[in-house]
Protein backbone atom coordinates (compact mmCIF):
# COMPACT_ATOMS: atom_id res chain seq x y z
CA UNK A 1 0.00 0.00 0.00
CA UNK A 2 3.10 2.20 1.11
CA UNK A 3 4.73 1.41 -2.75
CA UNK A 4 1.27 2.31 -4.14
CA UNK A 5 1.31 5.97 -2.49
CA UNK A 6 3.93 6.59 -3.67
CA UNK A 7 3.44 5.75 -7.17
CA UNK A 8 0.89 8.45 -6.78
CA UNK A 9 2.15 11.72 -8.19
CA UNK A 10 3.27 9.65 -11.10
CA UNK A 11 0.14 7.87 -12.19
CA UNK A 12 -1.25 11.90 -11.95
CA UNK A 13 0.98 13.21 -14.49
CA UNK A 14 0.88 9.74 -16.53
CA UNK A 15 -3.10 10.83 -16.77
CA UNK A 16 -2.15 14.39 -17.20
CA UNK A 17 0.10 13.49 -20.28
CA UNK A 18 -2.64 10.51 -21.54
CA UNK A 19 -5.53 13.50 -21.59
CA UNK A 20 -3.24 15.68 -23.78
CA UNK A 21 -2.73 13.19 -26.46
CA UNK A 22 -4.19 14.81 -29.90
CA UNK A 23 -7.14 13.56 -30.92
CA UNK A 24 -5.60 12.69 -34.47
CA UNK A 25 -3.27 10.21 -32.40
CA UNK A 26 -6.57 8.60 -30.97
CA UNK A 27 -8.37 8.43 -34.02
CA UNK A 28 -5.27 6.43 -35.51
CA UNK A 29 -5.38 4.34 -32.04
CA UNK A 30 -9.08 3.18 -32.96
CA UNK A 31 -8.43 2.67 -36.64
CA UNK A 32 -5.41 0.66 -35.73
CA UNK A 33 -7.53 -1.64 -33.24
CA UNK A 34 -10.21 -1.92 -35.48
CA UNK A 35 -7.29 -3.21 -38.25
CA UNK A 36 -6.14 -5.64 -35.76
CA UNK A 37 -9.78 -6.73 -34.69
CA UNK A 38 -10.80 -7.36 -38.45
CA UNK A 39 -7.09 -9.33 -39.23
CA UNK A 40 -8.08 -11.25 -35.45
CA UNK A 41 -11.27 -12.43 -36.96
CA UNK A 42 -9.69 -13.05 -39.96
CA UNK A 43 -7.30 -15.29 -38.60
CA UNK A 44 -9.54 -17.05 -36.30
CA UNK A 45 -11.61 -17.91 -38.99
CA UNK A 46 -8.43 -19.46 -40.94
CA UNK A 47 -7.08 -21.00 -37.18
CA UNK A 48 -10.89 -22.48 -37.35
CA UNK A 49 -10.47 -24.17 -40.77
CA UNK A 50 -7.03 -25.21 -40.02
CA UNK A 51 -7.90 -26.76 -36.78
CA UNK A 52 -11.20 -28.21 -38.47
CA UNK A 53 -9.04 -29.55 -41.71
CA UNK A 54 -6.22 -30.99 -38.89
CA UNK A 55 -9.69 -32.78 -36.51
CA UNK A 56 -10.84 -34.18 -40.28
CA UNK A 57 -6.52 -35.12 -40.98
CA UNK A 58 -6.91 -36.98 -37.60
CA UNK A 59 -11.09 -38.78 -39.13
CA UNK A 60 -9.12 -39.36 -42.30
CA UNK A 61 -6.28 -41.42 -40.76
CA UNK A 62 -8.72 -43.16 -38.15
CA UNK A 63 -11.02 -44.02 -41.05
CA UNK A 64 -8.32 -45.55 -43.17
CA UNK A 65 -6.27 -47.52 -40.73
CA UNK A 66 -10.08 -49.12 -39.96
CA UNK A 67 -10.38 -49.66 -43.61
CA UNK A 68 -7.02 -51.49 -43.25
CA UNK A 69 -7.76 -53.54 -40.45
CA UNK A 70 -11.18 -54.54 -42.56
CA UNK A 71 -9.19 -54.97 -45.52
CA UNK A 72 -6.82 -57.28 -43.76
CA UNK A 73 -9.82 -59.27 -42.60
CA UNK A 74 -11.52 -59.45 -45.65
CA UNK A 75 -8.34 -60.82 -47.41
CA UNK A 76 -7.79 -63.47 -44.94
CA UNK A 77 -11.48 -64.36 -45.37
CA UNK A 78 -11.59 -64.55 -49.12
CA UNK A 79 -8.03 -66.41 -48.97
CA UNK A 80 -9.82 -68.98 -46.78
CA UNK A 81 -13.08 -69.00 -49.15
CA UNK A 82 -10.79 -69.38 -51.84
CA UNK A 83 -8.70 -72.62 -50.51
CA UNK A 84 -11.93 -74.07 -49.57
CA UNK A 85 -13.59 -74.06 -53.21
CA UNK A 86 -10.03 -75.39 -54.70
CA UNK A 87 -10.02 -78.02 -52.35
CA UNK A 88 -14.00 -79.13 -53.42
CA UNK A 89 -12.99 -78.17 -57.47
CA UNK A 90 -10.28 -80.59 -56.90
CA UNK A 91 -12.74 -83.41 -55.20
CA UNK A 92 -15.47 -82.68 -58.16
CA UNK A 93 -12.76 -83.05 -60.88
CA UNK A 94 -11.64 -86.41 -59.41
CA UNK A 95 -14.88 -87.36 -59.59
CA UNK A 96 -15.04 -86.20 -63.01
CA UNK A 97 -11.97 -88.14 -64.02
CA UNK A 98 -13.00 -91.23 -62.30
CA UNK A 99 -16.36 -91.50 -64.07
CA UNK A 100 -14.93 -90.73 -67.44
CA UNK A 101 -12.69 -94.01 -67.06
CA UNK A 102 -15.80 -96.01 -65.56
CA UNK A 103 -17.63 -94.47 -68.59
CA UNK A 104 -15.02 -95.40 -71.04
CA UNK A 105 -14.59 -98.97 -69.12
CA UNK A 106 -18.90 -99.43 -69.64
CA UNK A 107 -18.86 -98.43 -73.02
CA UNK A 108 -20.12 -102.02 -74.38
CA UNK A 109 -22.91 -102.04 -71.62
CA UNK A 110 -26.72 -101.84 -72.36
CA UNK A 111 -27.85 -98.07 -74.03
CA UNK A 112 -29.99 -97.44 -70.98
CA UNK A 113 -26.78 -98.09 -68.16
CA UNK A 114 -25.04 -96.14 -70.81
CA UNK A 115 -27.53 -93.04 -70.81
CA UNK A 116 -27.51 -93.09 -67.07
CA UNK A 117 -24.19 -93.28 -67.03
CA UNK A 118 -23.76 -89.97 -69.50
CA UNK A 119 -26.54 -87.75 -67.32
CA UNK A 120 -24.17 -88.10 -64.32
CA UNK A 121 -20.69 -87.22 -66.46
CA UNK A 122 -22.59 -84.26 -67.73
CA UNK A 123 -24.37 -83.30 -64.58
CA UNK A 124 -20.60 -83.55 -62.90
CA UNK A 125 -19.38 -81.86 -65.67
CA UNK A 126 -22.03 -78.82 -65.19
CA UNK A 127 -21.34 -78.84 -61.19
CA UNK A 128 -17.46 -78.56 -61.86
CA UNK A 129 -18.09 -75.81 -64.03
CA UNK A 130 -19.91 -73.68 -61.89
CA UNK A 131 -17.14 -74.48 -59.27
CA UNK A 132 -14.99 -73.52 -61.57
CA UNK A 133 -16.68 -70.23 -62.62
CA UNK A 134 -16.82 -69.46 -59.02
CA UNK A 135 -13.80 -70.05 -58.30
CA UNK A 136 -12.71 -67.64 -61.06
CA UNK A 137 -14.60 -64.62 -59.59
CA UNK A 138 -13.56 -65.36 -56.37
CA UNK A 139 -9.86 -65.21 -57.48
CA UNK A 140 -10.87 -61.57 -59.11
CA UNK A 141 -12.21 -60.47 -56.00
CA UNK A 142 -9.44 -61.51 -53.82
CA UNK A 143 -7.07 -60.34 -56.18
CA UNK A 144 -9.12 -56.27 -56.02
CA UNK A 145 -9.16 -57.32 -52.45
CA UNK A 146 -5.09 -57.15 -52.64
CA UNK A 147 -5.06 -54.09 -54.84
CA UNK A 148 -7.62 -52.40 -52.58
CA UNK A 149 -5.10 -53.67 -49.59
CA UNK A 150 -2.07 -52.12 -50.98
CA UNK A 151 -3.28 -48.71 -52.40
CA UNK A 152 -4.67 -48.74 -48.73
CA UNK A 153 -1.61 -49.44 -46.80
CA UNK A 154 0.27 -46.92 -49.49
CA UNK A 155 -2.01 -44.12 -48.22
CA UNK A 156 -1.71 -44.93 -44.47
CA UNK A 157 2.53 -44.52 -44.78
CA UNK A 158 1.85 -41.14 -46.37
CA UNK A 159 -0.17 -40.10 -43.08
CA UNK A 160 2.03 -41.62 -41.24
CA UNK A 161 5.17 -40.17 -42.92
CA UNK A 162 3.39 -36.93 -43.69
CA UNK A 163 2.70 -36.64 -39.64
CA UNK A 164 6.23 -37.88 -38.80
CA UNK A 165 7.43 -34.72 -40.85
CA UNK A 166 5.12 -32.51 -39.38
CA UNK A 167 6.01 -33.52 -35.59
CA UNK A 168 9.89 -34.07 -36.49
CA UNK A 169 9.73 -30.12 -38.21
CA UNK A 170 7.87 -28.70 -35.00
CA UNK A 171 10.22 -30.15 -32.23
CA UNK A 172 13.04 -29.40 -34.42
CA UNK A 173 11.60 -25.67 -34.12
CA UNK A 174 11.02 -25.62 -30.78
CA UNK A 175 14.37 -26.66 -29.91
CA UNK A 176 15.61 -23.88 -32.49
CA UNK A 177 13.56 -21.12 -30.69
CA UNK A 178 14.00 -22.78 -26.84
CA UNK A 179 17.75 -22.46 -27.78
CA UNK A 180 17.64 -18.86 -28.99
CA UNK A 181 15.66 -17.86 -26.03
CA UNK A 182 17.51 -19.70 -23.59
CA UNK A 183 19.09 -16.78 -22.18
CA UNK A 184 15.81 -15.19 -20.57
CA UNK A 185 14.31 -19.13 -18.80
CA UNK A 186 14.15 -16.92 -15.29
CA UNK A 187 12.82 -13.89 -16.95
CA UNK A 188 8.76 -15.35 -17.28
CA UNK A 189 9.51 -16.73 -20.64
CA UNK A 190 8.70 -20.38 -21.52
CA UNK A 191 8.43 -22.36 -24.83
CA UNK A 192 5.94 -25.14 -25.10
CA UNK A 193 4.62 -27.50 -27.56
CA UNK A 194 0.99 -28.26 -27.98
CA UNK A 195 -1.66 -29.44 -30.03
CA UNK A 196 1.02 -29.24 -33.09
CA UNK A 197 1.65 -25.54 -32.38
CA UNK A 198 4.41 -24.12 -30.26
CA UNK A 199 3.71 -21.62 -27.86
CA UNK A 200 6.27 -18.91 -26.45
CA UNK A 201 4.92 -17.16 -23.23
CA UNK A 202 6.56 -13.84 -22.26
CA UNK A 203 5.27 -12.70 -18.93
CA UNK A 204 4.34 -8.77 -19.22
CA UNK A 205 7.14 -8.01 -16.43
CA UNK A 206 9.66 -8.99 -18.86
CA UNK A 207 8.13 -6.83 -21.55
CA UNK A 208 6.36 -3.95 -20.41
CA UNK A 209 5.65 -1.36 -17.52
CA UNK A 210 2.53 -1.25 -15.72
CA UNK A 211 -0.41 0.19 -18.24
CA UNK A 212 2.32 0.69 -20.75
CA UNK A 213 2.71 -0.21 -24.71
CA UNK A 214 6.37 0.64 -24.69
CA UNK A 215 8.88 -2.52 -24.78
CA UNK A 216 11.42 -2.30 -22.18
CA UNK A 217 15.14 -2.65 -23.12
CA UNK A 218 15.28 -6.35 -21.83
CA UNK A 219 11.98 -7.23 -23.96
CA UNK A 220 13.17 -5.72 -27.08
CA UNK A 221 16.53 -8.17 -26.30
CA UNK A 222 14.28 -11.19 -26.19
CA UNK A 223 12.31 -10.81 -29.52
CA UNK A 224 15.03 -10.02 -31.41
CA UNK A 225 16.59 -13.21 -30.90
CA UNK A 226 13.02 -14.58 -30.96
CA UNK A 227 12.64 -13.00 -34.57
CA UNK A 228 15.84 -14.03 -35.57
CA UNK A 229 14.86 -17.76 -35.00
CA UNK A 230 11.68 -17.42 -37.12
CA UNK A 231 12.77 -15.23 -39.89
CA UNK A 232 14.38 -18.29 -42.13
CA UNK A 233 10.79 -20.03 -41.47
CA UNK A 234 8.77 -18.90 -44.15
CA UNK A 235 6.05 -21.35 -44.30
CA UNK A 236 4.79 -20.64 -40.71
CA UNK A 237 1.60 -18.98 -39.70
CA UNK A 238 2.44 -16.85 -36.43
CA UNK A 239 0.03 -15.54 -34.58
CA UNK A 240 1.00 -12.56 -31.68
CA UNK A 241 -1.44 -12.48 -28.46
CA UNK A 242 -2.09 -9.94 -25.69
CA UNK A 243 -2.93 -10.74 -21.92
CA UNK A 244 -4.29 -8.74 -19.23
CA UNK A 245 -5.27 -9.63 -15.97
CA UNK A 246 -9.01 -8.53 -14.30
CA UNK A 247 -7.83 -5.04 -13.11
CA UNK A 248 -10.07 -2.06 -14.69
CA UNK A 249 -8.53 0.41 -16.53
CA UNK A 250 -10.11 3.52 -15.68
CA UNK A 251 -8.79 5.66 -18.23
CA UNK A 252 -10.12 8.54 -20.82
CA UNK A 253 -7.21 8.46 -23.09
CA UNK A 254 -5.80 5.33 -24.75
CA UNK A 255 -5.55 2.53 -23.67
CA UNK A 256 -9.16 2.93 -21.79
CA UNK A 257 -9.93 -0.77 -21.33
CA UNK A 258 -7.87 -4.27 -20.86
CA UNK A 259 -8.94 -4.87 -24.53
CA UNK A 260 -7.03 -2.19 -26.04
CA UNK A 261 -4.32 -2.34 -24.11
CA UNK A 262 -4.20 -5.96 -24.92
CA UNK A 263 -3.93 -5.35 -28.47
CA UNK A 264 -1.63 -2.24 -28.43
CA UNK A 265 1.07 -4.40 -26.94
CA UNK A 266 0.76 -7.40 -29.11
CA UNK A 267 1.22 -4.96 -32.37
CA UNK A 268 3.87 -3.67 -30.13
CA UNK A 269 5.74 -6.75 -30.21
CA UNK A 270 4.59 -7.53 -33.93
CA UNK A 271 6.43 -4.10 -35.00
CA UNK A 272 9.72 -4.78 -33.07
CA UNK A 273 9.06 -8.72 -34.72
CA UNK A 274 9.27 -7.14 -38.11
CA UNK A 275 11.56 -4.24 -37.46
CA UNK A 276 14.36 -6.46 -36.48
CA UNK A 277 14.23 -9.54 -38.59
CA UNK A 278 13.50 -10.22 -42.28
CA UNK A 279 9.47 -11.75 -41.68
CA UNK A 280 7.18 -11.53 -44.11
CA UNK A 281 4.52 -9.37 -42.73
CA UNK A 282 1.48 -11.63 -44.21
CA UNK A 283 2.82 -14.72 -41.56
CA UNK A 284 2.31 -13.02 -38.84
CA UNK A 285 -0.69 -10.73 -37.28
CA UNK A 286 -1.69 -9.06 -33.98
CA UNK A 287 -4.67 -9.71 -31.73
CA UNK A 288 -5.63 -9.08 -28.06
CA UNK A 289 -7.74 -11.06 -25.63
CA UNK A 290 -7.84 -8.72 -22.79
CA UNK A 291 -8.59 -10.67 -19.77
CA UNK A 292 -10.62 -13.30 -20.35
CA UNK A 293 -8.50 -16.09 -21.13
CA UNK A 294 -6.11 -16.39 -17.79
CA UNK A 295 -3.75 -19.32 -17.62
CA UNK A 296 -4.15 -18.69 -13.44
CA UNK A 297 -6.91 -17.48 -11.81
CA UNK A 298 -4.74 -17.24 -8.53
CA UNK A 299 -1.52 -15.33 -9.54
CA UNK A 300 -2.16 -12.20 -12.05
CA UNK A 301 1.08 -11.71 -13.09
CA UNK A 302 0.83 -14.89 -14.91
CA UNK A 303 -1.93 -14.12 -16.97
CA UNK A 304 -0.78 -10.11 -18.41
CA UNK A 305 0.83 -11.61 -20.69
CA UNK A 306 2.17 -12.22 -24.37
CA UNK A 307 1.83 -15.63 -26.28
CA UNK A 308 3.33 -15.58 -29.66
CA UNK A 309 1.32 -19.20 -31.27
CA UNK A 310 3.39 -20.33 -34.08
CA UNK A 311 1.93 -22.62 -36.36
CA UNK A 312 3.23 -25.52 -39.43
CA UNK A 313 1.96 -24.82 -42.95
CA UNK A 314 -0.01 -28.24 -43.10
CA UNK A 315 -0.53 -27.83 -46.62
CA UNK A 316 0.82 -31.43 -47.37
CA UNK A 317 -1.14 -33.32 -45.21
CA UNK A 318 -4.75 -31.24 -46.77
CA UNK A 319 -2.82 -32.79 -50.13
CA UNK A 320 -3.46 -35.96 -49.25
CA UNK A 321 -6.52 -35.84 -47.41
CA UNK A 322 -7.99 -34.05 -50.41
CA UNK A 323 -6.49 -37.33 -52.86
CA UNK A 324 -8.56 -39.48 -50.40
């Protein structure tokens, strides 16, 4: 409470200065909020589809390892059928052979013994055909059956291998950016890995004053080494978010809510992002989410906040999901 008194006199003037900012310099404030607003819908709509195409990815490759497994068990089924009708063609066509040498052996008996004889070669011979006929499609069947099996298997090991790549190219860049960053660990900064996106978390302490816009010295040190780790990464989507905590800004001049100032700072970082690296602006956009997605309900300081989501171009994997 002591600290807090006397901070006093300079919260005063920091409201004295905020009330004399031009209106011009507001108006540009708004427009700029409303920019990053419009590009945060924008890319939530794109994070949307590329979380929905990723859930469909995951239905794709669950669908076709259970067409596999059926496959499999189909195959062995039809391999089984297919033994069992040899094994009964091979029965008939003894039969067959054997009554073609009684036949030949009774050809000097009686016309009627010899009739009888001929209705059961030719209704053995018309049995053994349609074994035979079935046995034919039944070999063309297990035969697709194969095909079907392979092209199957084929497109599972692209998944699979397409996946591998994926996770192999996103722990290889989260080591690349945990190593770059290494040098602020005790400094509220972490680097995680999640849901095939990595996510580096600078605490606002590290970055910012209280209420301020302005990255400090030791914050500006920290993204450019975090935007020299990214900058060679061209087919990443990167996405720059601003955290507040649940204390009111009571203010007439900008920032006036947790909103804006959540924004203001994450195109804050964006700028010093760009400034200092070689990024291609159209990876990477600004957005704020005030307070109202804390990491810690209990301890504020963890939730004001940065979180800079970077994301794999999963163009390859849509590829094959759209050859399906």
């Amino acid at each position: 409470m002591k600290n807090l008194f006397s901070l006093l006199p300079f919260f005063i003037v920091l409201l004295l200065l905020s009330a004399c900012v031009p209106a011009k310099k507001y108006k540009d404030l708004l427009e700029r909020e409303k920019v990053c607003s419009e590009e945060l819908a924008k890319f939530k709509k794109s994070s949307g589809e590329y979380e929905a195409l990723s859930k469909d990815l995951q239905t794709k490759f669950a669908n076709a390892s259970r067409d596999l497994s059926k496959l499999i068990q189909d195959t062995t089924a039809l391999g089984s059928k297919y033994r069992l009708l040899l094994r009964d063609y091979n029965i008939i066509d003894g039969e067959y052979k054997s009554l073609q040498k009684s036949f030949d052996k009774l050809k000097n008996l009686s016309a009627r013994e010899t009739a009888e004889l001929q209705n059961q070669l030719e209704a053995k011979n018309n049995e053994l055909q349609i074994k035979e006929d079935a046995l034919l499609k039944l070999d063309q069947e297990l035969k697709e059956k194969q095909r079907l099996l392979i092209e199957r298997e084929k497109r599972v090991n692209e998944l699979e291998e397409a996946i591998r790549k994926k996770e192999a190219a996103v722990q290889l860049l989260k080591a690349k950016v945990a190593n770059a960053l290494r040098g602020f660990e005790n400094q509220g900064l972490s680097v995680v890995q999640k849901n095939g996106k990595i996510y580096v978390s600078l605490e606002a302490k590290l970055l910012f004053k209280s209420g301020s816009t302005f990255v400090e010295e030791e914050g500006v040190r920290a993204l450019v080494e975090l935007g020299k780790a990214l900058e060679s990464e061209k087919d990443l989507e990167i996405i720059v978010e601003g955290h507040t905590d649940t204390d009111k800004l009571n203010s007439s001049a900008s920032p006036k809510n947790n909103w804006e100032l959540s924004v203001l700072r994450a195109t804050s970082v964006v700028q010093i992002l760009l400034n200092n690296s070689s990024m291609t602006p159209s990876q990477i956009m600004a957005g704020g989410r005030g307070e109202f997605l804390p990491i810690d309900v209990s301890d504020k300081a963890k939730n004001r906040r940065i979180e800079v989501i970077i994301s794999p171009n999963l163009n390859e994997l849509f590829e094959i999901i759209s050859n399906e």
